[in-house]
PDB file of N, CA and C in Angstrom:
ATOM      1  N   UNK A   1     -16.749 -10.629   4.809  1.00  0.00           N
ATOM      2  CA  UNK A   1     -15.344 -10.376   4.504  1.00  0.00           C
ATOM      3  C   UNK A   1     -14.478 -11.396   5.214  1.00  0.00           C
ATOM      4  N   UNK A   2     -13.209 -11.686   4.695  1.00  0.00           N
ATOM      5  CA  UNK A   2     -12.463 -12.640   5.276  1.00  0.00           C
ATOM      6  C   UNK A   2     -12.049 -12.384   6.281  1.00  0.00           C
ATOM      7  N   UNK A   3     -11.642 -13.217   7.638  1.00  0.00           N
ATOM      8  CA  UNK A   3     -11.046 -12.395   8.720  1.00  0.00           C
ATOM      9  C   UNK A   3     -10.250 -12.553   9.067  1.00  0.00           C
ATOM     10  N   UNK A   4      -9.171 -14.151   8.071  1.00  0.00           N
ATOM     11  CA  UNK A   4      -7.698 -14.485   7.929  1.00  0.00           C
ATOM     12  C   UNK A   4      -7.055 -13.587   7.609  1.00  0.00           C
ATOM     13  N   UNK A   5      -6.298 -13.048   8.836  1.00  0.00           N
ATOM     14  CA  UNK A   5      -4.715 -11.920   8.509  1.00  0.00           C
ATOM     15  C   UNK A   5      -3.734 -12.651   7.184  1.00  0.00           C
ATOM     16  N   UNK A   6      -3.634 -13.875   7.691  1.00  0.00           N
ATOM     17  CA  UNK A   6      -2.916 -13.930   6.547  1.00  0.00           C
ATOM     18  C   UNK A   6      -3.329 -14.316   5.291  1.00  0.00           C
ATOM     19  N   UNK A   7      -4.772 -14.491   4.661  1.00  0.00           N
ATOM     20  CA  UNK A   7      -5.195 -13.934   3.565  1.00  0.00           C
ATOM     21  C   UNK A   7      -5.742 -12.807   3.048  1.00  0.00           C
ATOM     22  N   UNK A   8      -6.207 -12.234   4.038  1.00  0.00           N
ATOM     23  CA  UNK A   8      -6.076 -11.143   3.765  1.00  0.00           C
ATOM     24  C   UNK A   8      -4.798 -10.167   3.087  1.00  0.00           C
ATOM     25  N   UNK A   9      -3.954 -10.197   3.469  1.00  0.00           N
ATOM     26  CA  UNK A   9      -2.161 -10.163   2.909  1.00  0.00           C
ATOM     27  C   UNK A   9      -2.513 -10.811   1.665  1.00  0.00           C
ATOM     28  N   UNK A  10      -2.296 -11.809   1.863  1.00  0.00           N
ATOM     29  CA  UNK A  10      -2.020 -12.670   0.399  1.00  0.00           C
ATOM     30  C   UNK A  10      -3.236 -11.562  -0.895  1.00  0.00           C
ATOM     31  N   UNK A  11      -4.213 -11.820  -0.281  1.00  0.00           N
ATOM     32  CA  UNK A  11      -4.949 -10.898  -1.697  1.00  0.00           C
ATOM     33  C   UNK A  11      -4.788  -8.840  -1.458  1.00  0.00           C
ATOM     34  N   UNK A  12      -4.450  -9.062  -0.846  1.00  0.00           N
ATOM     35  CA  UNK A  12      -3.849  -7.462  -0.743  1.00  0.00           C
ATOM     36  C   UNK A  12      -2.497  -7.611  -1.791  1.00  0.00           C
ATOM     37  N   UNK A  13      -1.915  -8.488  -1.223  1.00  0.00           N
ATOM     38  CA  UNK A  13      -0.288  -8.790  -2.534  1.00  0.00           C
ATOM     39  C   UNK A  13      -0.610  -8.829  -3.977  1.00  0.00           C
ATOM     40  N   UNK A  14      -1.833  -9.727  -4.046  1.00  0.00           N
ATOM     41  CA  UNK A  14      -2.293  -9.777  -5.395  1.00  0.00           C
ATOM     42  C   UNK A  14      -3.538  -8.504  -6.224  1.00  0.00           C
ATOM     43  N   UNK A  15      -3.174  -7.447  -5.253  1.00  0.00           N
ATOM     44  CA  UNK A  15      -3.697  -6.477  -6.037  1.00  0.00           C
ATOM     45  C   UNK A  15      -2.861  -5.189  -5.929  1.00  0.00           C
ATOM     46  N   UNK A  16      -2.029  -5.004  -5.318  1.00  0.00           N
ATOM     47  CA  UNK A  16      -0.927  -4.628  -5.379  1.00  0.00           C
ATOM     48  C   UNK A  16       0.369  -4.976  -6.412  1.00  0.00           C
ATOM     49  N   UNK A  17       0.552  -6.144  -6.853  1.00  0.00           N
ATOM     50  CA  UNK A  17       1.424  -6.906  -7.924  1.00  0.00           C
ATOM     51  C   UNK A  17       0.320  -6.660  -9.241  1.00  0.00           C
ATOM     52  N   UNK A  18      -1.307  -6.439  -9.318  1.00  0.00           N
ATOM     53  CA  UNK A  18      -1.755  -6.228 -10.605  1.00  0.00           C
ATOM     54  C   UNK A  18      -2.500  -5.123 -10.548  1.00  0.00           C
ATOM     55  N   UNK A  19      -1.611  -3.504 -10.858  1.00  0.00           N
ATOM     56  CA  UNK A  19      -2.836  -2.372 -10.513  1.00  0.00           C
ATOM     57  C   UNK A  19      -3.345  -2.278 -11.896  1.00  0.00           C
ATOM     58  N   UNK A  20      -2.380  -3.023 -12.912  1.00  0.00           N
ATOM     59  CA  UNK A  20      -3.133  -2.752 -14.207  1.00  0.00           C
ATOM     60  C   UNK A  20      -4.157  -3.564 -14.999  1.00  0.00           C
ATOM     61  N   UNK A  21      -4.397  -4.447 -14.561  1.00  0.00           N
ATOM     62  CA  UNK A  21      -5.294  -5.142 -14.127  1.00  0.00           C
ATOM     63  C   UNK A  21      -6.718  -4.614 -14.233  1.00  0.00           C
ATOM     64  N   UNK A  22      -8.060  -4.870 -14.487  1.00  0.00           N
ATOM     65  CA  UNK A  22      -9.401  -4.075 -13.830  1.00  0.00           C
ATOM     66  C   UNK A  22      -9.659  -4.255 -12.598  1.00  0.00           C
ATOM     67  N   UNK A  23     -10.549  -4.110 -11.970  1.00  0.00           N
ATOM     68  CA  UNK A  23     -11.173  -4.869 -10.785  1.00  0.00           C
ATOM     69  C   UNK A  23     -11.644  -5.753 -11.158  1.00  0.00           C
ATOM     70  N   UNK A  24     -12.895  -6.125 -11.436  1.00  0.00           N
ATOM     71  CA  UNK A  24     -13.160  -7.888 -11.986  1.00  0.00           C
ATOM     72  C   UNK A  24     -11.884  -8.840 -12.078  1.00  0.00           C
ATOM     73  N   UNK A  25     -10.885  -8.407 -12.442  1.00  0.00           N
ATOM     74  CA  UNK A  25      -9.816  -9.347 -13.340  1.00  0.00           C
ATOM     75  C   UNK A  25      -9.538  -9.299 -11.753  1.00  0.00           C
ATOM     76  N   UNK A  26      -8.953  -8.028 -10.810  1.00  0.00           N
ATOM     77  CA  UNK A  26      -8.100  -8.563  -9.585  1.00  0.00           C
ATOM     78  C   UNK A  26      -9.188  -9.429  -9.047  1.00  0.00           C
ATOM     79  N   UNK A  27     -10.653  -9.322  -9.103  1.00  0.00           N
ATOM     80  CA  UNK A  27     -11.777  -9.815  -8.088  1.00  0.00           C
ATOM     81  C   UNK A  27     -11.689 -11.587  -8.423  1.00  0.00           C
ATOM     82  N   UNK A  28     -11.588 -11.598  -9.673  1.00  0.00           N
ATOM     83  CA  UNK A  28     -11.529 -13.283 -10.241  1.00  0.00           C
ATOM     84  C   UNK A  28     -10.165 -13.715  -9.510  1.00  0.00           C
ATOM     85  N   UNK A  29      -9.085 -13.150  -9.158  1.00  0.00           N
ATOM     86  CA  UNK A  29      -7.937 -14.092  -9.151  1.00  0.00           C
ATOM     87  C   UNK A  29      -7.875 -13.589  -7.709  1.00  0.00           C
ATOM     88  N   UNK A  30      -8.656 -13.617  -6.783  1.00  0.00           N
ATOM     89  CA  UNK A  30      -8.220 -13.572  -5.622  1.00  0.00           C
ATOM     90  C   UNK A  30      -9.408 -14.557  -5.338  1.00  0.00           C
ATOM     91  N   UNK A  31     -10.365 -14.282  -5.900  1.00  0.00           N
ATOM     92  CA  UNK A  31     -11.738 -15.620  -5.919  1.00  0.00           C
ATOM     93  C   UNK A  31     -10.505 -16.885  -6.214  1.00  0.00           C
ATOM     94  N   UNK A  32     -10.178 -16.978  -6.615  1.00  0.00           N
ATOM     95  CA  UNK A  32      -8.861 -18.362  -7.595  1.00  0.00           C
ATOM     96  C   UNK A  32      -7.920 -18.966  -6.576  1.00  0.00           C
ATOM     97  N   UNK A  33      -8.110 -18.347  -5.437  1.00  0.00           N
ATOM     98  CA  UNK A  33      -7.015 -18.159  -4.313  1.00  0.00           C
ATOM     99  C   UNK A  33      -8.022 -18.984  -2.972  1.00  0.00           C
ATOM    100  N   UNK A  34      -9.143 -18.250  -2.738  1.00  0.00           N
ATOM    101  CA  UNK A  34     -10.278 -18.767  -1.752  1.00  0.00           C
ATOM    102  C   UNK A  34     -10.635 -20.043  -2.358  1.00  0.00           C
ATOM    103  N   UNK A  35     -10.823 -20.943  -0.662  1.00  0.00           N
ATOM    104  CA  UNK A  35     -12.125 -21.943  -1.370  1.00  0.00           C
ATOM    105  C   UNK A  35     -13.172 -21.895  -1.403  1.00  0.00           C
ATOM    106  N   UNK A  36     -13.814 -22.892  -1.654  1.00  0.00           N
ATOM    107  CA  UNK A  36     -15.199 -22.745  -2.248  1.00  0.00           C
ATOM    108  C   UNK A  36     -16.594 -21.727  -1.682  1.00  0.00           C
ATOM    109  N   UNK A  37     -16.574 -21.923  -0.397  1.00  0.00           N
ATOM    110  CA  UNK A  37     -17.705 -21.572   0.259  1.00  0.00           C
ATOM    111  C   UNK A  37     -16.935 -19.805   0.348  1.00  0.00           C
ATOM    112  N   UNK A  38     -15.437 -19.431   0.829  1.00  0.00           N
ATOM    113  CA  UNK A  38     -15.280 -18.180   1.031  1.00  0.00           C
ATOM    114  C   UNK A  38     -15.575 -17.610  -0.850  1.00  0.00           C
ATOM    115  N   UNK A  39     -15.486 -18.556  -1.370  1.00  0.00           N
ATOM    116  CA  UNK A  39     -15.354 -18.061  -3.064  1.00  0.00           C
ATOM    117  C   UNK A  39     -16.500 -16.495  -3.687  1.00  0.00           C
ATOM    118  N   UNK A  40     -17.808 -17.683  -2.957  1.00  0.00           N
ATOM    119  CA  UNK A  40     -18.591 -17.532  -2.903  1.00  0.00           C
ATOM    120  C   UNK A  40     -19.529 -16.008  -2.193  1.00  0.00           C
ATOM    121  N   UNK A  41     -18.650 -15.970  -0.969  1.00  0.00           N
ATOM    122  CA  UNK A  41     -19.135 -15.022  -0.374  1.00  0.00           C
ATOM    123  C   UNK A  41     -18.148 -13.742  -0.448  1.00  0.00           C
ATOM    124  N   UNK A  42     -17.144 -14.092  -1.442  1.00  0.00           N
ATOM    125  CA  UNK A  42     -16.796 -12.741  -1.794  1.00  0.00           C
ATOM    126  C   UNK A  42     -17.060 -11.443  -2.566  1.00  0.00           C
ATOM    127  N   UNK A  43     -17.437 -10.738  -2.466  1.00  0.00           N
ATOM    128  CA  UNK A  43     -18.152  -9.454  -3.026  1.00  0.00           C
ATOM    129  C   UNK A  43     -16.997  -8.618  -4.012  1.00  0.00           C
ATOM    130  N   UNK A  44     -17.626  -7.703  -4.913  1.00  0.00           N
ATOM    131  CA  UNK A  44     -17.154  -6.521  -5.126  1.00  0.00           C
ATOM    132  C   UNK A  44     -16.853  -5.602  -3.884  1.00  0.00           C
ATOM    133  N   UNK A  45     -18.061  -5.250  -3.164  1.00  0.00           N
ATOM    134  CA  UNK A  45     -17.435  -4.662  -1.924  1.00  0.00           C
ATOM    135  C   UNK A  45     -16.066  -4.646  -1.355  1.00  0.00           C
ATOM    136  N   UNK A  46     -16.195  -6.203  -0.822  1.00  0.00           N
ATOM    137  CA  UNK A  46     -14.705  -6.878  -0.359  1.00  0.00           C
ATOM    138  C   UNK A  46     -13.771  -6.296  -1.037  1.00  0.00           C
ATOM    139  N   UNK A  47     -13.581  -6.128  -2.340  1.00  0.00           N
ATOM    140  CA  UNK A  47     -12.447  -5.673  -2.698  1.00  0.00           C
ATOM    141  C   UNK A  47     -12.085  -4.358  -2.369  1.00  0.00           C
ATOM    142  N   UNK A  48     -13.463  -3.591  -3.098  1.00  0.00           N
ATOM    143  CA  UNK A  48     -12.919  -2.245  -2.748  1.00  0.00           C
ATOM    144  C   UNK A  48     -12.672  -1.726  -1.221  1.00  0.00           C
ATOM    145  N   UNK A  49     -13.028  -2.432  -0.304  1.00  0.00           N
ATOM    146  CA  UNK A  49     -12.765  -2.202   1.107  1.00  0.00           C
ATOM    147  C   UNK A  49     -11.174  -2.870   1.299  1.00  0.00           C
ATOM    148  N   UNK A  50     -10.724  -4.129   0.665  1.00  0.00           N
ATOM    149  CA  UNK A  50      -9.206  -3.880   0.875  1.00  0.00           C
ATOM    150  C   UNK A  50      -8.525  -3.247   0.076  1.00  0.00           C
ATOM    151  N   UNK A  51      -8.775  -2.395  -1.230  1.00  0.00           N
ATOM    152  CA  UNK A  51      -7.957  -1.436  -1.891  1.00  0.00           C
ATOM    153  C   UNK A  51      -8.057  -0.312  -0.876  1.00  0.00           C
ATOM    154  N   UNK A  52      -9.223  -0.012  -0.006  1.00  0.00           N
ATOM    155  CA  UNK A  52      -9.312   1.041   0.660  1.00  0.00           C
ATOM    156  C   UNK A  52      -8.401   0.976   1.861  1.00  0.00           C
ATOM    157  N   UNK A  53      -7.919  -0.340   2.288  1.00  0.00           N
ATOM    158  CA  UNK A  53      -7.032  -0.595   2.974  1.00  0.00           C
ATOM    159  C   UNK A  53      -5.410  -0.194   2.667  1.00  0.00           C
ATOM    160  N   UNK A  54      -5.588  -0.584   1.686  1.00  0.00           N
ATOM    161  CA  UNK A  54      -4.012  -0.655   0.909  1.00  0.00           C
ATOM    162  C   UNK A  54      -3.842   1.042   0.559  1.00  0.00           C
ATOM    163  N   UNK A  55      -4.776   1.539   0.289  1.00  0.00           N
ATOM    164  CA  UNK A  55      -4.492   3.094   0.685  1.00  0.00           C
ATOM    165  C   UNK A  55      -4.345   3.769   1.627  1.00  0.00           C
ATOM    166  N   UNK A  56      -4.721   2.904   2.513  1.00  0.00           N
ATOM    167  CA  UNK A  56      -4.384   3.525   3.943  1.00  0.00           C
ATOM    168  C   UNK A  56      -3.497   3.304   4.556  1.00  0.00           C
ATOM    169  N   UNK A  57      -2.306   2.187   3.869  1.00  0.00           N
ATOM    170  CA  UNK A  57      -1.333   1.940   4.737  1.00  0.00           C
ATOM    171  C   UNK A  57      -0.097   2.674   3.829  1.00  0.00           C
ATOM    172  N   UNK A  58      -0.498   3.044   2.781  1.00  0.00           N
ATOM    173  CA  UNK A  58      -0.072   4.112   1.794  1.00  0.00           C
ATOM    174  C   UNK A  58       0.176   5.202   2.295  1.00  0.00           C
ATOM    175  N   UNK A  59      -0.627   5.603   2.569  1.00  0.00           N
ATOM    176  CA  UNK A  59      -0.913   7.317   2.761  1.00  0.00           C
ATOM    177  C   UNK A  59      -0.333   7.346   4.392  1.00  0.00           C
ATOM    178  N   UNK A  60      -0.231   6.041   5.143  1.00  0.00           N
ATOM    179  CA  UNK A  60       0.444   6.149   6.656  1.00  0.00           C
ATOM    180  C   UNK A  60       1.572   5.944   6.103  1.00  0.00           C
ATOM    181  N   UNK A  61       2.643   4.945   5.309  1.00  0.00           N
ATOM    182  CA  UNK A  61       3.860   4.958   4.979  1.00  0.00           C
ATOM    183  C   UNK A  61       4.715   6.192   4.794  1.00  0.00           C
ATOM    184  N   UNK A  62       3.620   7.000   3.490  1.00  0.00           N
ATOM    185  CA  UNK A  62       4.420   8.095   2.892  1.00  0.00           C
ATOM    186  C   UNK A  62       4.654   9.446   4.516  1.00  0.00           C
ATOM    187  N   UNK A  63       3.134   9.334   5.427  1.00  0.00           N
ATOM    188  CA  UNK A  63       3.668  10.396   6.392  1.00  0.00           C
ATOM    189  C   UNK A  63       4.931   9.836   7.089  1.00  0.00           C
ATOM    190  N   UNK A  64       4.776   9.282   7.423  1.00  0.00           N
ATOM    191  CA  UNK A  64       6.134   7.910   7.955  1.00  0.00           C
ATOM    192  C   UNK A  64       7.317   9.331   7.469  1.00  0.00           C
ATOM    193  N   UNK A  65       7.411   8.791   5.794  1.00  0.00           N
ATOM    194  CA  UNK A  65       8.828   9.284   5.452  1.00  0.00           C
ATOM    195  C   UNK A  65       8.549  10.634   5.501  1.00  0.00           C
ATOM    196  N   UNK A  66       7.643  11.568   5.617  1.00  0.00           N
ATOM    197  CA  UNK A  66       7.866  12.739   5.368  1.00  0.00           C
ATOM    198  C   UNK A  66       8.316  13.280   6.914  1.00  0.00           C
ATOM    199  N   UNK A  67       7.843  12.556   7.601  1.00  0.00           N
ATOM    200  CA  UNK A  67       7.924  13.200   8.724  1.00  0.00           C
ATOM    201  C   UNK A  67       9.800  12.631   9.493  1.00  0.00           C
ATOM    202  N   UNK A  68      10.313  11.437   8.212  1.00  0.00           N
ATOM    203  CA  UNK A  68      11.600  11.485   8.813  1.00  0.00           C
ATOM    204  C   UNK A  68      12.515  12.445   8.226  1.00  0.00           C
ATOM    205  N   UNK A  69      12.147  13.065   7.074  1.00  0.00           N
ATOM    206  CA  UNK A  69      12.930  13.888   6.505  1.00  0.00           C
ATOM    207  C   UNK A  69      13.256  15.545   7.198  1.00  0.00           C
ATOM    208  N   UNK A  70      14.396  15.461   6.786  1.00  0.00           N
ATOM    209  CA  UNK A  70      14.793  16.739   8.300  1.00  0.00           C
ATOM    210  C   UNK A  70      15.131  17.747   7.087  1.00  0.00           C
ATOM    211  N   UNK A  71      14.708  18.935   7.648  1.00  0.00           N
ATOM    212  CA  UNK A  71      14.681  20.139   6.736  1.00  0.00           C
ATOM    213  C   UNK A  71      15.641  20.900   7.719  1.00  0.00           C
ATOM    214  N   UNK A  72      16.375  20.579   7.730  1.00  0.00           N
ATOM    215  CA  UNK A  72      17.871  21.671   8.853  1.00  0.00           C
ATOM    216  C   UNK A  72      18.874  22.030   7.463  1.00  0.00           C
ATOM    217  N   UNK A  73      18.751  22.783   7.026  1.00  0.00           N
ATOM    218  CA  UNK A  73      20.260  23.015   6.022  1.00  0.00           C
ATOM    219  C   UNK A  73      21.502  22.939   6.388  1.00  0.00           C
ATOM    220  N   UNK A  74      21.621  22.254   5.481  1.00  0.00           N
ATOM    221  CA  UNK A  74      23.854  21.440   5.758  1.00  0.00           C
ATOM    222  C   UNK A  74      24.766  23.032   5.713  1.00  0.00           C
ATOM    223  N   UNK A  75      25.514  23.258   5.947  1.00  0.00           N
ATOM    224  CA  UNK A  75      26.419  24.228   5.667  1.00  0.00           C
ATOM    225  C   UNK A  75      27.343  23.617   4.704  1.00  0.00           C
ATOM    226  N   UNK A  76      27.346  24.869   3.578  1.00  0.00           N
ATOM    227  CA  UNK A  76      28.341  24.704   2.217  1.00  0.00           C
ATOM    228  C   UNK A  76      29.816  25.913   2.340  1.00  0.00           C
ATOM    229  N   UNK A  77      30.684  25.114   1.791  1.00  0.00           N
ATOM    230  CA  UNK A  77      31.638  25.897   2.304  1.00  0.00           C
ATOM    231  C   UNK A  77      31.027  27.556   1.483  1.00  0.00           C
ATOM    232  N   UNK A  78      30.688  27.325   0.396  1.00  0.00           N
ATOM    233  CA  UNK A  78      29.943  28.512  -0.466  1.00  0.00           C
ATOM    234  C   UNK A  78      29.207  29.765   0.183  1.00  0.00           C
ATOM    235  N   UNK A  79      28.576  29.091   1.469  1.00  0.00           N
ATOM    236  CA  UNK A  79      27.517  29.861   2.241  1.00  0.00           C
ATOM    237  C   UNK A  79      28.262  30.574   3.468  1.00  0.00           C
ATOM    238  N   UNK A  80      30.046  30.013   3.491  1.00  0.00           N
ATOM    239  CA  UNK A  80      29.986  30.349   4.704  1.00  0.00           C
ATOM    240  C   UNK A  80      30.432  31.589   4.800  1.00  0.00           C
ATOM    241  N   UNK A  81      30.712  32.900   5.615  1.00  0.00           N
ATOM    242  CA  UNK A  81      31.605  34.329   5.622  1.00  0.00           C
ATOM    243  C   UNK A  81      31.987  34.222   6.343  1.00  0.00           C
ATOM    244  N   UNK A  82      33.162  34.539   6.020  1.00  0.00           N
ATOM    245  CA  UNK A  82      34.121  35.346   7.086  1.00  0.00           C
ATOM    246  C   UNK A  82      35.122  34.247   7.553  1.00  0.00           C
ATOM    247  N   UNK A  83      34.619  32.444   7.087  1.00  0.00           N
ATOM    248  CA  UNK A  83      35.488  31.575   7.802  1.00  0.00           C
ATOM    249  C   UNK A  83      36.611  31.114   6.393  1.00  0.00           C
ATOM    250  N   UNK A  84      37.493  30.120   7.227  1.00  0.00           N
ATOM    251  CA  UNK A  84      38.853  29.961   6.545  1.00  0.00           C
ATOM    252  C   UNK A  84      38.071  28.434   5.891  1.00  0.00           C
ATOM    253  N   UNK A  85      38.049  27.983   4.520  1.00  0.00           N
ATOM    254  CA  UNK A  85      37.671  26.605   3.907  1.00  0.00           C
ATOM    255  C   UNK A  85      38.495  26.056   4.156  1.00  0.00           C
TER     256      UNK A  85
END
């Protein structure tokens, strides 16, 4: 597997920008991207281990936002008794 951070990115971008795409099709155009000798030693594996990546920074993003979202209820003047609006 590659162990350039920043290609790694780069073909994470390019399977992210084509989910409609197959795998082969993302696997050829990130091969299109490497040179020769990494070309070579890139696998099917490889890929599915950085889609497995890209789900994981997924599934950490979305707790991210869930956990900024605040569940305190606003007060509506509708809800309130007994006070002057």
């Amino acid at each position: 597997m590659i162990k350039d951070d920043k290609k790694r990115e780069e073909m994470k971008k390019i399977i992210r920008e084509n989910p409609e795409k197959t795998l082969n099709e993302q696997k050829n155009m990130i091969k299109g991207i490497l040179p020769k000798g990494e070309r070579e030693e890139f696998t099917f594996n490889d890929l599915v281990e950085l889609i497995s990546e890209i789900n994981q920074e997924r599934k950490k993003e979305e707790e991210k936002r869930k956990q900024k979202v605040s569940f305190r209820r606003t007060s509506s003047p509708r809800n309130r008794e007994g006070e002057e609006r």
